[in-house]
C-alpha atoms as a PDB file:
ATOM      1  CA  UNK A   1      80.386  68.592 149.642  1.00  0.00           C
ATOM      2  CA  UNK A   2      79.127  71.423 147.024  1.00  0.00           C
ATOM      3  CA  UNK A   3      81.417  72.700 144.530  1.00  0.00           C
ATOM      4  CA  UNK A   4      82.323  76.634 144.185  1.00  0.00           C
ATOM      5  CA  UNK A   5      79.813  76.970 141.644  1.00  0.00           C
ATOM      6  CA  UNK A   6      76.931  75.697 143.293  1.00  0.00           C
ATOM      7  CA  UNK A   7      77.876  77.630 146.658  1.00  0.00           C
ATOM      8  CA  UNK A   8      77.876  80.926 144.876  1.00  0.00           C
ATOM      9  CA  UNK A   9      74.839  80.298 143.451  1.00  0.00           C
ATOM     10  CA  UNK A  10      73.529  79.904 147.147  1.00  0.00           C
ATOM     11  CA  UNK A  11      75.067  82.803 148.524  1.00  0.00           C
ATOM     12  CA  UNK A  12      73.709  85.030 145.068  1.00  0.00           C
ATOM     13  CA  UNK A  13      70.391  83.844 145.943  1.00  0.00           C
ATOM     14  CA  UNK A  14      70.448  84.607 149.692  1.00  0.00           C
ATOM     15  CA  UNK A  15      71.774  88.092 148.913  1.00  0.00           C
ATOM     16  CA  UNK A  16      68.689  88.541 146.346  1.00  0.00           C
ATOM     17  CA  UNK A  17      66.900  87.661 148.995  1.00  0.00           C
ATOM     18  CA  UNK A  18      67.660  89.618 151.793  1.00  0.00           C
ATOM     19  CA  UNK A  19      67.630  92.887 149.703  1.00  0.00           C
ATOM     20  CA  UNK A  20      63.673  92.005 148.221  1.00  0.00           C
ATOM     21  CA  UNK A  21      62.844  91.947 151.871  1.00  0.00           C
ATOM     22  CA  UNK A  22      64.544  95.152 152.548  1.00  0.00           C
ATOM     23  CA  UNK A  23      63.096  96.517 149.148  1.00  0.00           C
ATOM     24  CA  UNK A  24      59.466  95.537 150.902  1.00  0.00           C
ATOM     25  CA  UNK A  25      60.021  96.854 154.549  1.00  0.00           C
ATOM     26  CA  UNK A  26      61.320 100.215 152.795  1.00  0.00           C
ATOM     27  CA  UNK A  27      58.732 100.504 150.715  1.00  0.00           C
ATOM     28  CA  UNK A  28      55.890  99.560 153.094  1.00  0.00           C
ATOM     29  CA  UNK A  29      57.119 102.096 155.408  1.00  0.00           C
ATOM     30  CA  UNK A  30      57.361 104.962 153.079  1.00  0.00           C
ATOM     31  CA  UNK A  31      53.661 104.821 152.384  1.00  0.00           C
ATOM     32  CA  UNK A  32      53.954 104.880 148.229  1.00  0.00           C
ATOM     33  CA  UNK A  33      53.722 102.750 145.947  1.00  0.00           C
ATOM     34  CA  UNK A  34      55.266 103.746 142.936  1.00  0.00           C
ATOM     35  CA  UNK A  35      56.921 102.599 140.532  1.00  0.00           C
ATOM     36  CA  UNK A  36      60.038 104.956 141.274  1.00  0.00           C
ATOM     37  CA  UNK A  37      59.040 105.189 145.263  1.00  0.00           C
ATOM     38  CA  UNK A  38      62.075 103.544 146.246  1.00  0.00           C
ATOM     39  CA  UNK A  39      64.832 104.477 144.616  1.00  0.00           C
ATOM     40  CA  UNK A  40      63.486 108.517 145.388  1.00  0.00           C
ATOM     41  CA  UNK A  41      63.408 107.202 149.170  1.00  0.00           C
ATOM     42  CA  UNK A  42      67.280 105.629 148.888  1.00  0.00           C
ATOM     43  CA  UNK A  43      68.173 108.405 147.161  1.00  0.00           C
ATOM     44  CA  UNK A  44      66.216 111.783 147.599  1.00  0.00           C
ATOM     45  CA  UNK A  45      67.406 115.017 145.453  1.00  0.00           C
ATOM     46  CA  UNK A  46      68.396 118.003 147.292  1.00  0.00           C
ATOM     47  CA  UNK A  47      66.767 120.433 144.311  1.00  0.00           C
ATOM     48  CA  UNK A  48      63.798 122.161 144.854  1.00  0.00           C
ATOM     49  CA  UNK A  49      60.723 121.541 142.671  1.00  0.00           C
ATOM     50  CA  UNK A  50      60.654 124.674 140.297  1.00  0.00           C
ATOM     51  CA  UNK A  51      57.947 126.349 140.927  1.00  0.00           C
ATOM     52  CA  UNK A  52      54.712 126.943 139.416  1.00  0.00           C
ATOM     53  CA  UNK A  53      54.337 129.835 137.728  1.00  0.00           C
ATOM     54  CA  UNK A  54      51.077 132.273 139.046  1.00  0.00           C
ATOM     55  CA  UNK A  55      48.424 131.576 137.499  1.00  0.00           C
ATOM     56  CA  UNK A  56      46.848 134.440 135.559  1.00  0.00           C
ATOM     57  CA  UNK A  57      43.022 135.208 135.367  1.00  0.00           C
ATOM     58  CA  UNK A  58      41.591 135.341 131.943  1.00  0.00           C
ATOM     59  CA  UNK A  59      41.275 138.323 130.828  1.00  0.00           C
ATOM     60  CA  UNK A  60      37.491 139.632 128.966  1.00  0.00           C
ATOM     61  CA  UNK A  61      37.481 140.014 125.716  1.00  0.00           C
ATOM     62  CA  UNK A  62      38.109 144.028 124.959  1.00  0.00           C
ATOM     63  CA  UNK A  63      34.824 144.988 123.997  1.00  0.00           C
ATOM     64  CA  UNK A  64      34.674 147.087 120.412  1.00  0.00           C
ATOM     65  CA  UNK A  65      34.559 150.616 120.373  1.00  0.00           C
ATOM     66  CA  UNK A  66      30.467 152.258 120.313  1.00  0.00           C
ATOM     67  CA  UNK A  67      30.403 153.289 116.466  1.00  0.00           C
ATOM     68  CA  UNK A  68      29.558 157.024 116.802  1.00  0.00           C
ATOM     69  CA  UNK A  69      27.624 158.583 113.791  1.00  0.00           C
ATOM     70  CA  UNK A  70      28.032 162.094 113.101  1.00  0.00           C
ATOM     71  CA  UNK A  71      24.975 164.263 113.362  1.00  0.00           C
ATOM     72  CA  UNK A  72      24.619 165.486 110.468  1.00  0.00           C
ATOM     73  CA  UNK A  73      22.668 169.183 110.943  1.00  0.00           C
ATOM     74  CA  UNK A  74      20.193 170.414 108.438  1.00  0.00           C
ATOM     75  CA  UNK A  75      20.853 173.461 106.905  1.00  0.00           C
ATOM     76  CA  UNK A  76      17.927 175.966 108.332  1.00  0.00           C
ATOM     77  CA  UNK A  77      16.154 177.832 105.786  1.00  0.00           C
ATOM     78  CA  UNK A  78      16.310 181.721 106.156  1.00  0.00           C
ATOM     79  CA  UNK A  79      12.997 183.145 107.403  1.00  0.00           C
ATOM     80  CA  UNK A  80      11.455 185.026 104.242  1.00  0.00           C
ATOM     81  CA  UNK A  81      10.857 188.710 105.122  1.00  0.00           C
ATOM     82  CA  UNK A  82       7.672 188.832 103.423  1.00  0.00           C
ATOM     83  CA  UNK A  83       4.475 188.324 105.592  1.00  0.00           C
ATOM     84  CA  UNK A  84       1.903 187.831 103.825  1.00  0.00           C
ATOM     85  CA  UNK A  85      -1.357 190.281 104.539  1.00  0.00           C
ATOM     86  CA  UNK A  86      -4.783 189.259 105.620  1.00  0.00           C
ATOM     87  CA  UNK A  87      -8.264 190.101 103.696  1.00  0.00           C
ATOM     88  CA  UNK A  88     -10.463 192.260 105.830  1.00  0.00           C
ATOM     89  CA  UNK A  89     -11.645 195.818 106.281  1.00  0.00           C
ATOM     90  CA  UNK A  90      -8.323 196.985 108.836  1.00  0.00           C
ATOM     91  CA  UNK A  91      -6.832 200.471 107.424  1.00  0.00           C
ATOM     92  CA  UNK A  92      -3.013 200.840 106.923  1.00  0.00           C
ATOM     93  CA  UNK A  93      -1.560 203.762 108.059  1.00  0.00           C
ATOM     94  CA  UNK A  94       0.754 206.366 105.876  1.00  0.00           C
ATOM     95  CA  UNK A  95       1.586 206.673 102.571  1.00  0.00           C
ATOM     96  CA  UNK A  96       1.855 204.428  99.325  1.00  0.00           C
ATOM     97  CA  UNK A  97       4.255 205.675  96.855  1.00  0.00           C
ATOM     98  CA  UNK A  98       4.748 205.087  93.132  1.00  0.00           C
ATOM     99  CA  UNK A  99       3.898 201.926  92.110  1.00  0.00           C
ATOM    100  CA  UNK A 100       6.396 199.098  90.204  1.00  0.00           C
ATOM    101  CA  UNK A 101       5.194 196.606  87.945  1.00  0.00           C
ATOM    102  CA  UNK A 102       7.742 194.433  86.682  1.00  0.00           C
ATOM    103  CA  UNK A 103       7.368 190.925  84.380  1.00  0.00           C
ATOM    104  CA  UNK A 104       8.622 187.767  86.384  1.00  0.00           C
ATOM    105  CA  UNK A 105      10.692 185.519  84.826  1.00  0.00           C
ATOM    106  CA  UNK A 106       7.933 183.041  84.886  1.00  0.00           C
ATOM    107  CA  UNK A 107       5.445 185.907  83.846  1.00  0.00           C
ATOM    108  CA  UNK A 108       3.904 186.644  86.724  1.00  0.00           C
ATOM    109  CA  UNK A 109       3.279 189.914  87.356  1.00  0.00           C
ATOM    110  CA  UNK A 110       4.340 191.766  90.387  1.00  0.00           C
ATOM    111  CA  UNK A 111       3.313 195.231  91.652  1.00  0.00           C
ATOM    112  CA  UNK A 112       5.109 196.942  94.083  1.00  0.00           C
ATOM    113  CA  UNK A 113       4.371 200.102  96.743  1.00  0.00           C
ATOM    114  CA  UNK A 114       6.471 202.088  98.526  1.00  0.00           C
ATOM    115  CA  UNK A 115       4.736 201.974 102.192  1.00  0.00           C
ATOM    116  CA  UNK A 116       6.149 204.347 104.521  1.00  0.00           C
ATOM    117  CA  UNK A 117       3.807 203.052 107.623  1.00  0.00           C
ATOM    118  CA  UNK A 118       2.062 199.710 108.638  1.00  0.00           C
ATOM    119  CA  UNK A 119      -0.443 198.506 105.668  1.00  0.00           C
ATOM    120  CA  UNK A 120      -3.833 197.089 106.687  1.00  0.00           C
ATOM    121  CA  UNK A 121      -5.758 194.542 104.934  1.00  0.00           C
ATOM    122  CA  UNK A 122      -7.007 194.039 101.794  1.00  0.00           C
ATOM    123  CA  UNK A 123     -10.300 193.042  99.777  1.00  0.00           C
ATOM    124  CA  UNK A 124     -10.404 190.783  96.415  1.00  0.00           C
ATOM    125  CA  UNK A 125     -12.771 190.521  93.902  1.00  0.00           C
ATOM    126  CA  UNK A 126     -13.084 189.353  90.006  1.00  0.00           C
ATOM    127  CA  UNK A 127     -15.354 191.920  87.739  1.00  0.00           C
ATOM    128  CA  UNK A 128     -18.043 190.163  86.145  1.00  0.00           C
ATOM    129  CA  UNK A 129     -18.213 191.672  83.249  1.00  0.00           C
ATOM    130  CA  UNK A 130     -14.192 191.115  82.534  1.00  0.00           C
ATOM    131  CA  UNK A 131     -11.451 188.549  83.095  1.00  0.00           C
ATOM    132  CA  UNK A 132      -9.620 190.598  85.922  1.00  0.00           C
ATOM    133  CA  UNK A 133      -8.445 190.164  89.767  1.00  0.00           C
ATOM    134  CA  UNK A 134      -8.637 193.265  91.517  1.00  0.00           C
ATOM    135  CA  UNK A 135      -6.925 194.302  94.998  1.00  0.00           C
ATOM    136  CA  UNK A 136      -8.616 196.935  97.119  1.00  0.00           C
ATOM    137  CA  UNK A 137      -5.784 198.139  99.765  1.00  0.00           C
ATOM    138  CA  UNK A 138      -7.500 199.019 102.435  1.00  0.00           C
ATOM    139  CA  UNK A 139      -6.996 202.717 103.776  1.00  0.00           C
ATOM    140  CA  UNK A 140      -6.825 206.498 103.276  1.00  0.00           C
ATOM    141  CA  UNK A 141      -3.708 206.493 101.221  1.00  0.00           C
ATOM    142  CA  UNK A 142      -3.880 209.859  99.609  1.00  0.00           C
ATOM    143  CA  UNK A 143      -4.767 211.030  95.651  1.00  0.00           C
ATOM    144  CA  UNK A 144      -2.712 211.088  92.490  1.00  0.00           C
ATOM    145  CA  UNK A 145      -1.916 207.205  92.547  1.00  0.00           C
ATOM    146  CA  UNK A 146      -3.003 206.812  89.100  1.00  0.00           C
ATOM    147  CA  UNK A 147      -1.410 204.095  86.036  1.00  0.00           C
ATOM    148  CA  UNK A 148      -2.645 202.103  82.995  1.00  0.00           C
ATOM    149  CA  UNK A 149       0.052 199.810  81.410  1.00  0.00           C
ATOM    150  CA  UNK A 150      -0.209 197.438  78.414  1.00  0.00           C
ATOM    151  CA  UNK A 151       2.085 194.407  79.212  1.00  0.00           C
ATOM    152  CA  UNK A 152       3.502 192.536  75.867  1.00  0.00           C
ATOM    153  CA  UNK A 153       3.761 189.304  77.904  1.00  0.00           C
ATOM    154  CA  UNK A 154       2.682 186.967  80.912  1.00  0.00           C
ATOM    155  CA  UNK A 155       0.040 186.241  82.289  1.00  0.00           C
ATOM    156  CA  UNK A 156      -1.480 190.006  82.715  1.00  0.00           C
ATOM    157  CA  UNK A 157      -2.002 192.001  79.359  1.00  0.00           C
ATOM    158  CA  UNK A 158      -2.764 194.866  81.485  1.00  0.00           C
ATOM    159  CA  UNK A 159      -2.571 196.271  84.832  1.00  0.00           C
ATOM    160  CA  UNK A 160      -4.699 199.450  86.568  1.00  0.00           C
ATOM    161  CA  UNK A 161      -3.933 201.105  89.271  1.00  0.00           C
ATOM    162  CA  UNK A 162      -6.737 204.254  90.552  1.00  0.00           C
ATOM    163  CA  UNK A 163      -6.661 205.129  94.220  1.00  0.00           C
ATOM    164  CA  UNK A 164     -10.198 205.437  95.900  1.00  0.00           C
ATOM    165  CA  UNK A 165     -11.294 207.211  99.227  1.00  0.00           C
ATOM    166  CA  UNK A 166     -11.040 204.677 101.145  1.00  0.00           C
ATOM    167  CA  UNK A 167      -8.919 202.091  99.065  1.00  0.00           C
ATOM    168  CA  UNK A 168      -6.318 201.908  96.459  1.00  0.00           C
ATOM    169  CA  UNK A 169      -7.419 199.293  93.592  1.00  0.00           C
ATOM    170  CA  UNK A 170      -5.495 197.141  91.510  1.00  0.00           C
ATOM    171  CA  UNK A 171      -6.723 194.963  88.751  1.00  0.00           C
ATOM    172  CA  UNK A 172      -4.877 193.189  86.599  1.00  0.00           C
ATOM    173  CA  UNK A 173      -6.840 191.319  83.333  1.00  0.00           C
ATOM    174  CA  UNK A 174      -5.914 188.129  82.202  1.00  0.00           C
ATOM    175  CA  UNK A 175      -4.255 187.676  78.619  1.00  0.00           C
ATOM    176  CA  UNK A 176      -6.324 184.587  78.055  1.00  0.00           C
ATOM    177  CA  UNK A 177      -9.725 184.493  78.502  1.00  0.00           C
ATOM    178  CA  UNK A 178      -9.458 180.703  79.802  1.00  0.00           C
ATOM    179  CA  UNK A 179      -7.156 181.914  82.695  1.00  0.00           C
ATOM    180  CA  UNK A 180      -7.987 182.030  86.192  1.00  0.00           C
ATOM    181  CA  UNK A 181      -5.929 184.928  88.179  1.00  0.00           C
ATOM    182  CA  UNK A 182      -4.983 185.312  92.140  1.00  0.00           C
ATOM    183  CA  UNK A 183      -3.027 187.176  93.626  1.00  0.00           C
ATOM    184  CA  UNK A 184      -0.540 187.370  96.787  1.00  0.00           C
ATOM    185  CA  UNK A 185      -0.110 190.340  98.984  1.00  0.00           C
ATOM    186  CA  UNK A 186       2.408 190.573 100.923  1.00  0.00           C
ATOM    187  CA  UNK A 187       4.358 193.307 103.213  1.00  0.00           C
ATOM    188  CA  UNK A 188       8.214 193.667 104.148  1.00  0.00           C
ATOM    189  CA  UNK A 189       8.992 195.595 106.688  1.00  0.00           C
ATOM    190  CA  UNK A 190      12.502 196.173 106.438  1.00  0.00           C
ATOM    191  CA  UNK A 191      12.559 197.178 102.958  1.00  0.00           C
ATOM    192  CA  UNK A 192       9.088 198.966 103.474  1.00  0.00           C
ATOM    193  CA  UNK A 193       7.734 197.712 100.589  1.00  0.00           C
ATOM    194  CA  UNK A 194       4.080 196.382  99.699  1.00  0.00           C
ATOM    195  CA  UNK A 195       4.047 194.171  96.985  1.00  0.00           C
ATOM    196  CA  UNK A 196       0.987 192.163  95.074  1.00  0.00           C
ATOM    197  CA  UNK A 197       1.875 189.440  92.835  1.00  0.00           C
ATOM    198  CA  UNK A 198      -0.746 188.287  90.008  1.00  0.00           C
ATOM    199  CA  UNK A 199      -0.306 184.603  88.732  1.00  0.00           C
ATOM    200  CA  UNK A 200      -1.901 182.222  86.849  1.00  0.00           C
ATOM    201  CA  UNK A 201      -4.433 179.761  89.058  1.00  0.00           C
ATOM    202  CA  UNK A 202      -3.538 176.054  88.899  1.00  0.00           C
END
């Protein structure tokens, strides 16, 4: 006969068991086997699984802004108004009035003719016998156009002026023998104005 003891024993073994075997035929019919697989099947939550939250496409990288430069406009020059004339043998038309001479400030010399009409062209030449540039305006530009002046300073230590027939001449002689002189002529027609500027050759 087995005491109390031992026949608990028995019966605590039995009952261990019977629920591994039902711990096997539950598990084997739930098709997992995890760890946790059967106490979930036992005892399955009624909460939802929070869901996932949307997934969000990566975004590009903003691109940087195009660096604009500023165009930066040069300033146009102003258009001078004198035009310079051209040598040949092409009259001018009207009348030359009385002539200007006036010292530069960096002493060239500048002569300067009222022109009431369109000037022609003009002839150069240097004397031979003398240190001098003279201008022949070419045309018929009347009589009386007559000067001699002694300049102090510059490059001209005198100018002429005589008119011709066909011409009005003006020479200008050099101060120093050494010095080379030319001359621009040059015509504005809003200011009517014919102008010849003597300078020093470089």
């Amino acid at each position: 006969m087995y005491s109390l003891r031992s026949l608990y024993r028995i019966m605590f073994l039995v009952w261990l068991a019977l629920v591994m075997c039902i711990g096997g035929i539950v598990a084997y019919n739930s098709g997992t086997h995890g760890s946790d697989s059967l106490f979930a099947f036992l005892f399955p939550s009624s909460e939802q699984p929070a869901p996932l939250p949307p997934i969000i496409p990566e975004q590009p990288a903003p691109q940087p802004a195009p660096v604009i430069t500023p165009q930066v406009l040069e300033p146009t020059k102003p258009q001078s108004e004198w035009i310079a004339l051209q040598k040949g043998k092409k009259a001018g038309k009207g009348t030359l009035g009385k002539p200007e001479i006036t010292l530069l400030d960096n002493g060239d010399v500048e002569v300067r003719f009222p022109c009431t009409d369109a000037p022609g062209n003009f002839h150069e030449f240097h004397p031979a016998n003398i240190d001098s540039l003279s201008i022949d305006l070419i045309g018929a530009w009347g009589k009386g156009v007559r000067v001699d002046k002694r300049l102090n300073k510059g490059v001209l230590k005198r100018v002429q002026i005589a008119d011709h027939k066909e011409w009005v001449r003006v020479s200008g002689i050099a101060r120093e023998s050494t010095d080379t002189i030319e001359a621009k002529v040059e015509h504005a027609s809003p200011l009517k104005v014919l102008r010849i500027v003597f300078t020093r050759q470089k």
